[in-house]
Protein backbone atom coordinates (compact mmCIF):
# COMPACT_ATOMS: atom_id res chain seq x y z
CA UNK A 1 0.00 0.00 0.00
CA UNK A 2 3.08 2.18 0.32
CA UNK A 3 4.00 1.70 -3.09
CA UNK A 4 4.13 5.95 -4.58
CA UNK A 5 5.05 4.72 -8.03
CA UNK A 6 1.49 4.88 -9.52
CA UNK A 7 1.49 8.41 -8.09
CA UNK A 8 0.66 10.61 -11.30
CA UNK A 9 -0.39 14.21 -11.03
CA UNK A 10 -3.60 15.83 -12.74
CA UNK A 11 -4.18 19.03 -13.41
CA UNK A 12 -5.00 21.19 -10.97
CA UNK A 13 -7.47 24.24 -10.31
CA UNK A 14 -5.36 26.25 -8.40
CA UNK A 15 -7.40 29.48 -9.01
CA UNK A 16 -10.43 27.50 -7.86
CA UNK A 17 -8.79 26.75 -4.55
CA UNK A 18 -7.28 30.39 -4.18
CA UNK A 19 -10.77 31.75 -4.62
CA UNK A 20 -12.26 29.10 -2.15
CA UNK A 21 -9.44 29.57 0.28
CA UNK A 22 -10.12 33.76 0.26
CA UNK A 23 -13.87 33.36 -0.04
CA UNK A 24 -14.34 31.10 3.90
CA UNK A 25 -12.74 32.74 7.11
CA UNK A 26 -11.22 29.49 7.87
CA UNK A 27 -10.96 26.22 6.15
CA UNK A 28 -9.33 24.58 9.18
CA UNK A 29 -12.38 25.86 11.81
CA UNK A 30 -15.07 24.87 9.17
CA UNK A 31 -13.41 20.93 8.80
CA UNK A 32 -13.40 21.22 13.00
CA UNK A 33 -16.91 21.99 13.14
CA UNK A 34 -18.20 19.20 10.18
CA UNK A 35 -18.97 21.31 7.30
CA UNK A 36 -19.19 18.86 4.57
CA UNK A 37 -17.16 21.18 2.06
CA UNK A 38 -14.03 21.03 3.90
CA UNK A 39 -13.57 17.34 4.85
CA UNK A 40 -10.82 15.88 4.92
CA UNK A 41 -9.75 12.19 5.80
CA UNK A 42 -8.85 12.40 9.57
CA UNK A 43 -6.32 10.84 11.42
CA UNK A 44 -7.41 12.14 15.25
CA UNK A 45 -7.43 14.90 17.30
CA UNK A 46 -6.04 15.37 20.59
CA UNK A 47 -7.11 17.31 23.52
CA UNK A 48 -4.89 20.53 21.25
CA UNK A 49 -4.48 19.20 17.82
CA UNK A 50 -5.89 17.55 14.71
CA UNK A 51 -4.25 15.73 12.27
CA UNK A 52 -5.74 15.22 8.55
CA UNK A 53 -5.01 13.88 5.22
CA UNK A 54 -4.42 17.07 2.94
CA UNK A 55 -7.10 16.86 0.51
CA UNK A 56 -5.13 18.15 -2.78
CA UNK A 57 -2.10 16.32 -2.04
CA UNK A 58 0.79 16.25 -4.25
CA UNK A 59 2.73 14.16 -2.51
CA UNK A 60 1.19 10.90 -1.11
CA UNK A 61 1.01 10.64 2.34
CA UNK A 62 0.82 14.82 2.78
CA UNK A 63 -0.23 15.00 6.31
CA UNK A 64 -1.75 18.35 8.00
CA UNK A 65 -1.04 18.90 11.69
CA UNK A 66 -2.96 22.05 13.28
CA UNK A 67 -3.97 23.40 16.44
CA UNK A 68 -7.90 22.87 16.99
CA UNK A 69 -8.14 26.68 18.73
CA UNK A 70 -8.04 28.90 15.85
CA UNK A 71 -4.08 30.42 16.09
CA UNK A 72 -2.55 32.28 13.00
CA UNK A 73 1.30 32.94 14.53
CA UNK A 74 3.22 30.12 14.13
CA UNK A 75 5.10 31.18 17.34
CA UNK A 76 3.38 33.84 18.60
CA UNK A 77 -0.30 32.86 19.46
CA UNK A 78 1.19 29.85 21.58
CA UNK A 79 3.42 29.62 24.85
CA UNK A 80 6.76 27.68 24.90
CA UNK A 81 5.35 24.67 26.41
CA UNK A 82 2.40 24.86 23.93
CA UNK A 83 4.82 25.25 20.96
CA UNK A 84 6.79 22.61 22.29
CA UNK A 85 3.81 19.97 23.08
CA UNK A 86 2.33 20.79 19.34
CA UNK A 87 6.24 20.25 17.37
CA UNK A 88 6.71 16.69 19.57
CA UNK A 89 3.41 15.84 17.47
CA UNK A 90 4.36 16.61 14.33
CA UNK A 91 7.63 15.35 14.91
CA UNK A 92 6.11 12.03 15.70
CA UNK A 93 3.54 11.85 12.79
CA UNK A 94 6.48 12.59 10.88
CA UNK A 95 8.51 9.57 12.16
CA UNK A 96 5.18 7.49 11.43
CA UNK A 97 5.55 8.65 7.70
CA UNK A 98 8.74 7.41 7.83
CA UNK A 99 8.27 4.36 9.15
CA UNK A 100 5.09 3.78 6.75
CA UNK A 101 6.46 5.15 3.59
CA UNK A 102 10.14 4.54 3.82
CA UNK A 103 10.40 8.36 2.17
CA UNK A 104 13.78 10.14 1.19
CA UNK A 105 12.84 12.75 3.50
CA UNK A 106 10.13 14.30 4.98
CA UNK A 107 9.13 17.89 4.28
CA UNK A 108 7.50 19.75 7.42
CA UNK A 109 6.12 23.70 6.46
CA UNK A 110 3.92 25.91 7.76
CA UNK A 111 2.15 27.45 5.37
CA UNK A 112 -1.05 29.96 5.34
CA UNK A 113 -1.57 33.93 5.65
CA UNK A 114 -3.65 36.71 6.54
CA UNK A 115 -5.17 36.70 3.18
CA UNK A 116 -6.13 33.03 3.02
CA UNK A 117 -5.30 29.43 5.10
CA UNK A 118 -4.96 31.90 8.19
CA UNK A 119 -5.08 28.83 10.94
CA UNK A 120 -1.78 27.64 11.54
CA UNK A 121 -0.86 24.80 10.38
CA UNK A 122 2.16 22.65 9.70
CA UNK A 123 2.50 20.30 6.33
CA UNK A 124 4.19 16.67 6.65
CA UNK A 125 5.06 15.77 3.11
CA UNK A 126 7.46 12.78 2.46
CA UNK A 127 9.10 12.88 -0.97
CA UNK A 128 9.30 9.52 -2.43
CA UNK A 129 12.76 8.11 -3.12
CA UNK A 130 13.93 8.26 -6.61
CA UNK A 131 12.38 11.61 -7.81
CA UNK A 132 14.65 13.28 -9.62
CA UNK A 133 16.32 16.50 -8.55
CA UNK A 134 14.44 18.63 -10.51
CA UNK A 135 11.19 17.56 -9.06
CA UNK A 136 12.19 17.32 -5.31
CA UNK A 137 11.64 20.47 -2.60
CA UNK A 138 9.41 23.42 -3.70
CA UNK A 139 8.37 21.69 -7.01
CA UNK A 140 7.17 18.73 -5.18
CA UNK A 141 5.07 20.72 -3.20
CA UNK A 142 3.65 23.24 -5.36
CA UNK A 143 0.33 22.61 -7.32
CA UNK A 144 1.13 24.48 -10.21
CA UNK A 145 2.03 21.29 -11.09
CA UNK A 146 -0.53 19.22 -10.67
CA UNK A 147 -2.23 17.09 -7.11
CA UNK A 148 -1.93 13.46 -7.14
CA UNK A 149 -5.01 11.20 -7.68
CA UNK A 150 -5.04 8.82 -4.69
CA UNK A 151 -7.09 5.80 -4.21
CA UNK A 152 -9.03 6.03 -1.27
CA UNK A 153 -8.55 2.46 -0.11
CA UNK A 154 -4.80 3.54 -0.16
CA UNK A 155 -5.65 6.96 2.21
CA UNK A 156 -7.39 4.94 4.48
CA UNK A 157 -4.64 2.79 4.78
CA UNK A 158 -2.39 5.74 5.33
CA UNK A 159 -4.77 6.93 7.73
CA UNK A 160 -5.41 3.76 9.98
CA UNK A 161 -1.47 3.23 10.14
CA UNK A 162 -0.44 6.58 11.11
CA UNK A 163 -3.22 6.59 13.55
CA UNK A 164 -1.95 2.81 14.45
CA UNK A 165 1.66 4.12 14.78
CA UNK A 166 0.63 7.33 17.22
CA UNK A 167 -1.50 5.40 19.67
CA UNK A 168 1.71 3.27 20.30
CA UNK A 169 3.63 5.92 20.36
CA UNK A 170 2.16 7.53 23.58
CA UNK A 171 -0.71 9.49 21.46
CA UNK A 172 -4.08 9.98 23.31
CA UNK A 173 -7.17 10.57 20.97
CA UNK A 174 -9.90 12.52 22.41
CA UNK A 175 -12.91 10.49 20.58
CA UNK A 176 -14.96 13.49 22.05
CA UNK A 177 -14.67 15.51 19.00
C-alpha cells in the first residue's frame, strides 16, 4: 500500500482553490466543526491538535497537523510549552511517515496567511525516493504542477497506520470531538 510509483499528477485548479481559500474565514475551523465542504480524511485529534489527510495532495502521504483553537502565529499565538507539546506531534507523525512510507525525507512547512489558510498549520510531506532532482523540494510541493489522484482504499490505509503508529507511540485521541 506504500508503493508511490502509480502516483501521477492531474491538473489542478489552483485558481479554484485560491478563490475558495479567500472566499471562507477558515478552512481549518469549518473541517473542525463538520462542514461537509471542507472534509478531509482524519487521522485524530487530541485534547490541542488535529491531524488530517491534505485533501489536494501532491505528494502521497501529505499530512496536516494544526492546532484545533483557531491560532494564525506560528510562534506567537502559543506559549513555549504549547509550541513545544504541538512540534513533539508533528515530529512524531512525521517519524510514522517514515516508518510507513520509507520516504527520502520528509518535508514539514507551515504554510497559510492573513489573506487566506490563516489557521496555523504545519504540512508533513514525504518525498518519495527516486524523484529526480528537478522535481524534489518546492516543485514537489507546489500545485502548479498538478495534485496526485489517490485511491481512497490507499488513504485509508495511510490513515489507519499513522493513527496505528501514534497510539503506540504515547498518542491519546480525544474520541470526544
Amino acid at each position: 500500500m506504500n508503493d508511490s510509483s502509480s502516483d501521477t499528477r492531474a491538473p489542478f485548479d489552483l485558481e479554484g482553490l485560491a478563490r475558495r481559500s479567500a472566499s471562507v474565514s477558515c478552512f481549518v475551523c469549518e473541517f473542525l466543526s463538520g462542514n461537509p465542504e471542507f472534509a478531509h480524511d482524519e487521522i485524530g485529534r487530541t485534547s490541542n491538535a488535529v491531524i488530517f489527510l491534505d485533501k489536494f495532495p501532491t505528494l502521497f502521504g501529505r499530512v496536516l497537523v494544526a492546532p484545533r483553537t483557531h491560532l494564525e502565529n506560528v510562534t506567537g499565538d502559543f506559549t513555549m510549552a504549547e509550541y513545544l507539546e504541538l512540534q513533539q506531534l508533528v515530529y512524531l507523525v512525521a517519524e510514522g511517515l517514515r516508518a510507513l512510507l520509507e520516504p527520502e525525507r520528509v518535508y514539514l512547512l507551515s504554510l497559510g496567511s492573513q489573506a487566506a489558510n490563516a489557521h496555523v498549520h504545519w504540512h508533513l510531506a514525504p518525498l518519495p525516493v527516486g524523484v529526480p532532482l528537478p522535481e524534489q523540494q518546492f516543485h514537489s510541493l507546489m500545485h502548479e504542477f498538478g495534485a496526485i489522484e489517490t485511491q481512497t482504499e490507499r488513504q485509508q490505509w495511510l490513515a489507519q497506520e499513522l493513527r496505528g503508529f501514534l497510539v503506540k507511540n504515547g498518542i491519546n485521541f480525544d474520541e470526544s470531538g
